[in-house]
PDB file of N, CA and C in Angstrom:
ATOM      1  N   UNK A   1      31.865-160.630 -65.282  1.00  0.00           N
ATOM      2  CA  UNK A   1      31.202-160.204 -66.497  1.00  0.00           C
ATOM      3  C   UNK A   1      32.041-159.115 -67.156  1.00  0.00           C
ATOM      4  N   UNK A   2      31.774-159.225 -68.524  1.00  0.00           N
ATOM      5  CA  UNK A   2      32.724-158.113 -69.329  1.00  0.00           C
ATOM      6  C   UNK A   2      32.398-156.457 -69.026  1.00  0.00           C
ATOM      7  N   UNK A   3      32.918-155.782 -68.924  1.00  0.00           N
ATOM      8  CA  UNK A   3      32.546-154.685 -69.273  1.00  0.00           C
ATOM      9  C   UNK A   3      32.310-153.855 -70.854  1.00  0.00           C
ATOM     10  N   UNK A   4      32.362-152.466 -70.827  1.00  0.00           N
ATOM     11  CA  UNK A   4      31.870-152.140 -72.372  1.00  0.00           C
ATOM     12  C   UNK A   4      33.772-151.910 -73.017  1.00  0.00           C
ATOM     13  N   UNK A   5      33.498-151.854 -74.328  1.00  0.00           N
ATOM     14  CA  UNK A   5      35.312-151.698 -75.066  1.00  0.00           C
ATOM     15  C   UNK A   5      35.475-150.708 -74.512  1.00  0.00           C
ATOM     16  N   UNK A   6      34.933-149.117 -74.279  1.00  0.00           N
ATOM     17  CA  UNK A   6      35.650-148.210 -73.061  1.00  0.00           C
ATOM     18  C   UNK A   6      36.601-149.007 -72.035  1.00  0.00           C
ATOM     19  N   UNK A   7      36.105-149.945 -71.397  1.00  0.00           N
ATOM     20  CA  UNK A   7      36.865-150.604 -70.017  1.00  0.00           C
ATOM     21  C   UNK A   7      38.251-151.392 -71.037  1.00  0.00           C
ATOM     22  N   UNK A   8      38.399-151.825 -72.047  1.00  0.00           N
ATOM     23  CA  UNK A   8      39.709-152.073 -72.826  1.00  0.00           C
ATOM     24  C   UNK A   8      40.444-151.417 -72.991  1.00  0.00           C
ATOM     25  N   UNK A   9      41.667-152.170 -73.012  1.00  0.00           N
ATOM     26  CA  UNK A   9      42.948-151.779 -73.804  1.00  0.00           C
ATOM     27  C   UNK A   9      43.047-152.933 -74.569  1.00  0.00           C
ATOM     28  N   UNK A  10      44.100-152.985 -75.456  1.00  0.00           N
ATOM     29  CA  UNK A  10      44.332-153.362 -76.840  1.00  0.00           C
ATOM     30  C   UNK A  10      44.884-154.716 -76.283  1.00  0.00           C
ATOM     31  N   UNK A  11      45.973-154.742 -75.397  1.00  0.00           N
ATOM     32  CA  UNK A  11      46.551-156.068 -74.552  1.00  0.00           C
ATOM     33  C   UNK A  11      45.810-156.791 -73.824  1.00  0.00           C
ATOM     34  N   UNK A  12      44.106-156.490 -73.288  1.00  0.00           N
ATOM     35  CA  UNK A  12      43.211-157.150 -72.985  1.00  0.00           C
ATOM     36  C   UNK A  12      42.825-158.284 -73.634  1.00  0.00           C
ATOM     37  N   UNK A  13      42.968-158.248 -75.078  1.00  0.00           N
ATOM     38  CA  UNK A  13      41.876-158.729 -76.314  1.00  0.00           C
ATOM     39  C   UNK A  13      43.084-159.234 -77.197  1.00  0.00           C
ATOM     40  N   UNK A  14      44.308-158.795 -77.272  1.00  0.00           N
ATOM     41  CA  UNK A  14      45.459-159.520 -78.311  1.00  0.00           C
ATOM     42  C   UNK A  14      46.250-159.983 -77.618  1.00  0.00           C
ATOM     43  N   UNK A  15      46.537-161.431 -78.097  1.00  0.00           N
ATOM     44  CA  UNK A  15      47.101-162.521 -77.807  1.00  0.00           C
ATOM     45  C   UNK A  15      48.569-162.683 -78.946  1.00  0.00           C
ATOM     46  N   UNK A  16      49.421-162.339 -78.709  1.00  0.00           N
ATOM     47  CA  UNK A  16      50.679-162.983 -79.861  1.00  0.00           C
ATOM     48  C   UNK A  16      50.758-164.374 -79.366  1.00  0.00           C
ATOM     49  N   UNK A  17      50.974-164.954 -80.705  1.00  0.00           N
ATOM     50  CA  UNK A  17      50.639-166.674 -81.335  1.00  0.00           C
ATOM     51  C   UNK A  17      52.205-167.005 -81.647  1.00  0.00           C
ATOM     52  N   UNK A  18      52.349-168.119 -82.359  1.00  0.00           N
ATOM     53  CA  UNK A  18      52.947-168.876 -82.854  1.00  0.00           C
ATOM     54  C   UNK A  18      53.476-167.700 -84.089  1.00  0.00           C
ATOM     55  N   UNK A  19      54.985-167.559 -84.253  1.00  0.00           N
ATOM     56  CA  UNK A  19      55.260-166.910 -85.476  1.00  0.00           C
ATOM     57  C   UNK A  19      55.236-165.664 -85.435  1.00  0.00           C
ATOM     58  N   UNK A  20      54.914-165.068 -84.490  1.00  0.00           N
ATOM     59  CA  UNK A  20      54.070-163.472 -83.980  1.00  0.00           C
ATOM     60  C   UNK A  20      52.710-163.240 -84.712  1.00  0.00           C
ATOM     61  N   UNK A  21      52.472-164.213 -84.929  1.00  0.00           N
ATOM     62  CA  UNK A  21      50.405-164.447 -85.351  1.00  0.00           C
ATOM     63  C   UNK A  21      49.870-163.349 -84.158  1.00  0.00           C
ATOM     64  N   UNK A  22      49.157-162.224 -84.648  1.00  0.00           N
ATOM     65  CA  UNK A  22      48.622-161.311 -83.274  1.00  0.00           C
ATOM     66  C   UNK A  22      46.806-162.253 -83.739  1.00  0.00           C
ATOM     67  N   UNK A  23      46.546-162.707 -82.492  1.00  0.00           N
ATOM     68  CA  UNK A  23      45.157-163.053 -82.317  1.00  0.00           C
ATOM     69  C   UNK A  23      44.346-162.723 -81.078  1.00  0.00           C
ATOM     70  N   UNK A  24      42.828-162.519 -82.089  1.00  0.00           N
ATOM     71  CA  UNK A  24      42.033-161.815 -81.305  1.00  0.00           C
ATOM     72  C   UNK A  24      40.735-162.686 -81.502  1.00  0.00           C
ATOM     73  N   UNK A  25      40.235-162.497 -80.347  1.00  0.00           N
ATOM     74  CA  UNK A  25      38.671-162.627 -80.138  1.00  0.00           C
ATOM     75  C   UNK A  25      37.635-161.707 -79.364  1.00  0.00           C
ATOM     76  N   UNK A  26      36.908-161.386 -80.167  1.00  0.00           N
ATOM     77  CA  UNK A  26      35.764-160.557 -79.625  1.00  0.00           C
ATOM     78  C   UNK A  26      34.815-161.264 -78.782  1.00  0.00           C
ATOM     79  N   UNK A  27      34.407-162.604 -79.266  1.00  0.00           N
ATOM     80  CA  UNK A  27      33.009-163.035 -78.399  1.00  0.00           C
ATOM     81  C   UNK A  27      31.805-162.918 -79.621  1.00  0.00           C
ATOM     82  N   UNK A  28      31.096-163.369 -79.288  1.00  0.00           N
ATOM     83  CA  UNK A  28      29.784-163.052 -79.473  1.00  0.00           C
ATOM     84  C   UNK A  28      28.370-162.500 -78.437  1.00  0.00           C
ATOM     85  N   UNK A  29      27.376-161.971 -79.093  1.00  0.00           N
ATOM     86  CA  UNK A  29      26.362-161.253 -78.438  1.00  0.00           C
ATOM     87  C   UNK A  29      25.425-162.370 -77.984  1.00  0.00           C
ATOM     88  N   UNK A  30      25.173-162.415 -76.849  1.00  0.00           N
ATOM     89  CA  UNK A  30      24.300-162.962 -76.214  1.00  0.00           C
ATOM     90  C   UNK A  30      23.023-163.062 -77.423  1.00  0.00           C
ATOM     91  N   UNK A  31      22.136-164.166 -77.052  1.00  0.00           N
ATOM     92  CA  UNK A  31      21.040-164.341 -77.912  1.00  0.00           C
ATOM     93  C   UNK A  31      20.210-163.630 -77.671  1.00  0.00           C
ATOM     94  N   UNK A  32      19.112-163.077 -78.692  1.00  0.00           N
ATOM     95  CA  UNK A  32      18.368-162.138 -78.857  1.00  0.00           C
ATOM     96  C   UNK A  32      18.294-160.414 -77.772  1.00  0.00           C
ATOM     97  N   UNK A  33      19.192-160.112 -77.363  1.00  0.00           N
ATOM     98  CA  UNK A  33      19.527-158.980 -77.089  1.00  0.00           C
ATOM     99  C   UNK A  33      20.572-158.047 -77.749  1.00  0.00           C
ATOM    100  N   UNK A  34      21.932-158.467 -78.408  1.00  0.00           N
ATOM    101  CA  UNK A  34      22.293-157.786 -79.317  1.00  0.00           C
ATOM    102  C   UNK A  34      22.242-158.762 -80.734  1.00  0.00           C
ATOM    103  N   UNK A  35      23.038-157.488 -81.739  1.00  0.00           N
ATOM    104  CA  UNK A  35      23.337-157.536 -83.250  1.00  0.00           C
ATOM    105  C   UNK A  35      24.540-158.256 -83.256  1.00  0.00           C
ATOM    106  N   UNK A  36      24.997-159.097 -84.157  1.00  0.00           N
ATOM    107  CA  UNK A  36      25.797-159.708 -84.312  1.00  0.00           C
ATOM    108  C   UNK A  36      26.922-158.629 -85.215  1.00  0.00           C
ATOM    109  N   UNK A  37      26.247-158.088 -86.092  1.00  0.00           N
ATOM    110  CA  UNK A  37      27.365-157.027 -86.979  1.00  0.00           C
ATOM    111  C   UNK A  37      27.722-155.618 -86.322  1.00  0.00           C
ATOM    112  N   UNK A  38      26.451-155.422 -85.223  1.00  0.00           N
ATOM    113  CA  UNK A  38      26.842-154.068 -84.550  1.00  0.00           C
ATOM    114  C   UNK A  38      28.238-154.757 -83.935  1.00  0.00           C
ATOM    115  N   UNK A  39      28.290-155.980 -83.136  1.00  0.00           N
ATOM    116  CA  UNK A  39      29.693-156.404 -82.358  1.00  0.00           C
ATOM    117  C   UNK A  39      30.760-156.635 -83.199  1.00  0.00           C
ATOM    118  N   UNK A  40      30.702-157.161 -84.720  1.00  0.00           N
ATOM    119  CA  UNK A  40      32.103-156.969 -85.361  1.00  0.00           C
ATOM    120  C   UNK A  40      32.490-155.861 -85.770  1.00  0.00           C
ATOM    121  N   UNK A  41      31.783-154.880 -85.998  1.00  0.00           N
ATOM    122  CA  UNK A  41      31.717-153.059 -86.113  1.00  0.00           C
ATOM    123  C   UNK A  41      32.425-152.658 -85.040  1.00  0.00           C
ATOM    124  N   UNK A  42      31.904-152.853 -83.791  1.00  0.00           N
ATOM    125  CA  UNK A  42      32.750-152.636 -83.037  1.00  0.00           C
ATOM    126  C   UNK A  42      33.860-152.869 -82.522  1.00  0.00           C
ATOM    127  N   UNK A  43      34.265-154.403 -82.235  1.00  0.00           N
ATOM    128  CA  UNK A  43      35.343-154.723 -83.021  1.00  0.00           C
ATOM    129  C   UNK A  43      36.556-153.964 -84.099  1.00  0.00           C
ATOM    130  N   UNK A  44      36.068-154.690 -85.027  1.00  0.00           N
ATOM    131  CA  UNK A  44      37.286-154.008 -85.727  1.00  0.00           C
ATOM    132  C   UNK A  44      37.713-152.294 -85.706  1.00  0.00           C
ATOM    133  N   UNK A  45      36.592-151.647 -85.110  1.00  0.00           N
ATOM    134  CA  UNK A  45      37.037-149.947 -85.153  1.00  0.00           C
ATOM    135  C   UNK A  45      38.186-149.911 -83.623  1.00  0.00           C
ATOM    136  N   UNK A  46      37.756-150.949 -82.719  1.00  0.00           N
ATOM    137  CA  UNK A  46      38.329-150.976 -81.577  1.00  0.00           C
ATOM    138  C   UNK A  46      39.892-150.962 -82.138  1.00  0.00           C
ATOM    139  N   UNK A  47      39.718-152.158 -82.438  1.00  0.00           N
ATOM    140  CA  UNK A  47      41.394-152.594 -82.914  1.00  0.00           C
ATOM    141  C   UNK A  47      42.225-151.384 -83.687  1.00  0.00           C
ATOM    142  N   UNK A  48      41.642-150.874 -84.988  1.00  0.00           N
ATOM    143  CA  UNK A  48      41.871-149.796 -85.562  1.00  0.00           C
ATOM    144  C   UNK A  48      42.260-148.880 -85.048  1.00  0.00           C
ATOM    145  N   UNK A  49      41.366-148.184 -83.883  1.00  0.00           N
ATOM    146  CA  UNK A  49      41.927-147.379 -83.121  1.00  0.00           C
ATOM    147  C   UNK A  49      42.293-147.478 -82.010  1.00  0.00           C
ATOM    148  N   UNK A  50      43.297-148.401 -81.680  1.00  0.00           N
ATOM    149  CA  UNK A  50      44.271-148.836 -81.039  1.00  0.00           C
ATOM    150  C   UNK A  50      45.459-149.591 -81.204  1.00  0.00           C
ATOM    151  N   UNK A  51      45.777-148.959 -82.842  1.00  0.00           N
ATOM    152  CA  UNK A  51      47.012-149.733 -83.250  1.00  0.00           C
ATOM    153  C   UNK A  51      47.221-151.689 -83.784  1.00  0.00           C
ATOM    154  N   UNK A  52      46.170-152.145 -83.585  1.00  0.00           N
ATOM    155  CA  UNK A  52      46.159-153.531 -83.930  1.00  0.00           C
ATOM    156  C   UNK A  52      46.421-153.806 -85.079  1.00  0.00           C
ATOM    157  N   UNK A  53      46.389-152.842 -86.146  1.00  0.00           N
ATOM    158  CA  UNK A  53      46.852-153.440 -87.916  1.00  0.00           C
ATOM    159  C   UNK A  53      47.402-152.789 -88.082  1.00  0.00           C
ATOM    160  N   UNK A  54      49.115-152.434 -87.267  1.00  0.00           N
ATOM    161  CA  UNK A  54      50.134-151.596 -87.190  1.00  0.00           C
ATOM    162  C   UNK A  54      50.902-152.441 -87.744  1.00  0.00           C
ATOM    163  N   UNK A  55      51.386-152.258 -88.962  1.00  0.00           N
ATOM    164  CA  UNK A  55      52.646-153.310 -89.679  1.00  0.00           C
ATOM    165  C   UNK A  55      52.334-154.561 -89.884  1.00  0.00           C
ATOM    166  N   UNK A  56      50.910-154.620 -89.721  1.00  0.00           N
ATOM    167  CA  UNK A  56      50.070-156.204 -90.378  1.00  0.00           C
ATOM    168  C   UNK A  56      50.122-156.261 -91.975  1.00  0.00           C
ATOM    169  N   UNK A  57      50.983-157.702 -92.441  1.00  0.00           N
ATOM    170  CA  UNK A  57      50.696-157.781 -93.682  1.00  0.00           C
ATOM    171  C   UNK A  57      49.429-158.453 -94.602  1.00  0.00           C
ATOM    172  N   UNK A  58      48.704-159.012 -94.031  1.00  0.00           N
ATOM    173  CA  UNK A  58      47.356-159.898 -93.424  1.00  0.00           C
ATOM    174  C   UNK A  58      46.463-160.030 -92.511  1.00  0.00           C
ATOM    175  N   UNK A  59      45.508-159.422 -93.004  1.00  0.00           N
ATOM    176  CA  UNK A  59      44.109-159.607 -91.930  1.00  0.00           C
ATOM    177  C   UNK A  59      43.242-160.595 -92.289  1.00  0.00           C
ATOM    178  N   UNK A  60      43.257-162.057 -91.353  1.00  0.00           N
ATOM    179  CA  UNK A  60      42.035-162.860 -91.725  1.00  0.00           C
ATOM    180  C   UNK A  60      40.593-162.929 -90.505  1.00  0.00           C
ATOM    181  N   UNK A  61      39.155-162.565 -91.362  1.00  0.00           N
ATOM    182  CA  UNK A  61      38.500-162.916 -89.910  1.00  0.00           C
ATOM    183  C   UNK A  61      37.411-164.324 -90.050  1.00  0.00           C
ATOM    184  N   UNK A  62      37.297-164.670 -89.071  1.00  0.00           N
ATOM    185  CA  UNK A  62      36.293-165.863 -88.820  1.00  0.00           C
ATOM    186  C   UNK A  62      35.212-165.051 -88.414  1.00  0.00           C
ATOM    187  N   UNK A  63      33.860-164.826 -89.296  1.00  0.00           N
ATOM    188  CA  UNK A  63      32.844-164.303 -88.390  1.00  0.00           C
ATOM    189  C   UNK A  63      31.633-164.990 -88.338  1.00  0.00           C
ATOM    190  N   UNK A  64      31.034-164.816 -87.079  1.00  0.00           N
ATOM    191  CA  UNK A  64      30.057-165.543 -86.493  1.00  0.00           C
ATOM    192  C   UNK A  64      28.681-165.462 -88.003  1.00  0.00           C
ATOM    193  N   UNK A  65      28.253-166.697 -88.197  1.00  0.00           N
ATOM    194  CA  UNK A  65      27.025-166.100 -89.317  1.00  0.00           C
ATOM    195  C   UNK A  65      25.859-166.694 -89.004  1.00  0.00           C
ATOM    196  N   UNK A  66      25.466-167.276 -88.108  1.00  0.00           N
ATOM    197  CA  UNK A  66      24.579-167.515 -87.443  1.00  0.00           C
ATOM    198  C   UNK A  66      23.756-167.232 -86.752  1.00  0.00           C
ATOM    199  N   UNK A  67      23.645-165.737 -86.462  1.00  0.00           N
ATOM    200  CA  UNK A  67      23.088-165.304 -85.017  1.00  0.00           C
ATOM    201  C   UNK A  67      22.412-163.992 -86.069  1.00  0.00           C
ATOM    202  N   UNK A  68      21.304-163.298 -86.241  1.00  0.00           N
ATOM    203  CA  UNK A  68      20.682-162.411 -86.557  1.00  0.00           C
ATOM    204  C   UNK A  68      20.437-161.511 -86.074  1.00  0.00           C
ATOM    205  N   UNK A  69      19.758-159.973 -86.415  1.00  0.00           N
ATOM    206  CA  UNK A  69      19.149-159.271 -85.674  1.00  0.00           C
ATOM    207  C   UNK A  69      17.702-159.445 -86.014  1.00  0.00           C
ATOM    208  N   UNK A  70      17.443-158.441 -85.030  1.00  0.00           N
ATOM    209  CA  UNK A  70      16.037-158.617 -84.929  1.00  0.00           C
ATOM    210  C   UNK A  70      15.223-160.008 -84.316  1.00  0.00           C
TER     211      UNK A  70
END
């Protein structure tokens, strides 16, 4: 089982691709126990502050839109 982004580093979660494409996946929140936007919040501040859009000329994201709070 995962632990919390404390237990990360940045090389946990980024994958270099094809081309030097840096790719990432967060996951999604289990059903009805978390927020779907609290986890891309967290997310992207993770990355942020850990150098992930260091000399990126393009950021694209796929985000989950299916899953609600509450």
């Amino acid at each position: 089982k995962a632990g919390s982004v404390e237990d990360l580093q940045l090389e946990d979660v980024l994958k270099i691709g094809y081309k030097d494409i840096r790719c990432v996946e967060s996951g999604v929140p289990e059903p009805g126990v978390r927020c779907a936007a609290r986890g891309v919040i967290t997310s992207i501040n993770f990355l942020e502050e850990n150098g992930a859009y260091d000399g990126v000329d393009y950021v694209s994201y796929d985000v989950l839109g299916d899953v609600v709070c509450g």
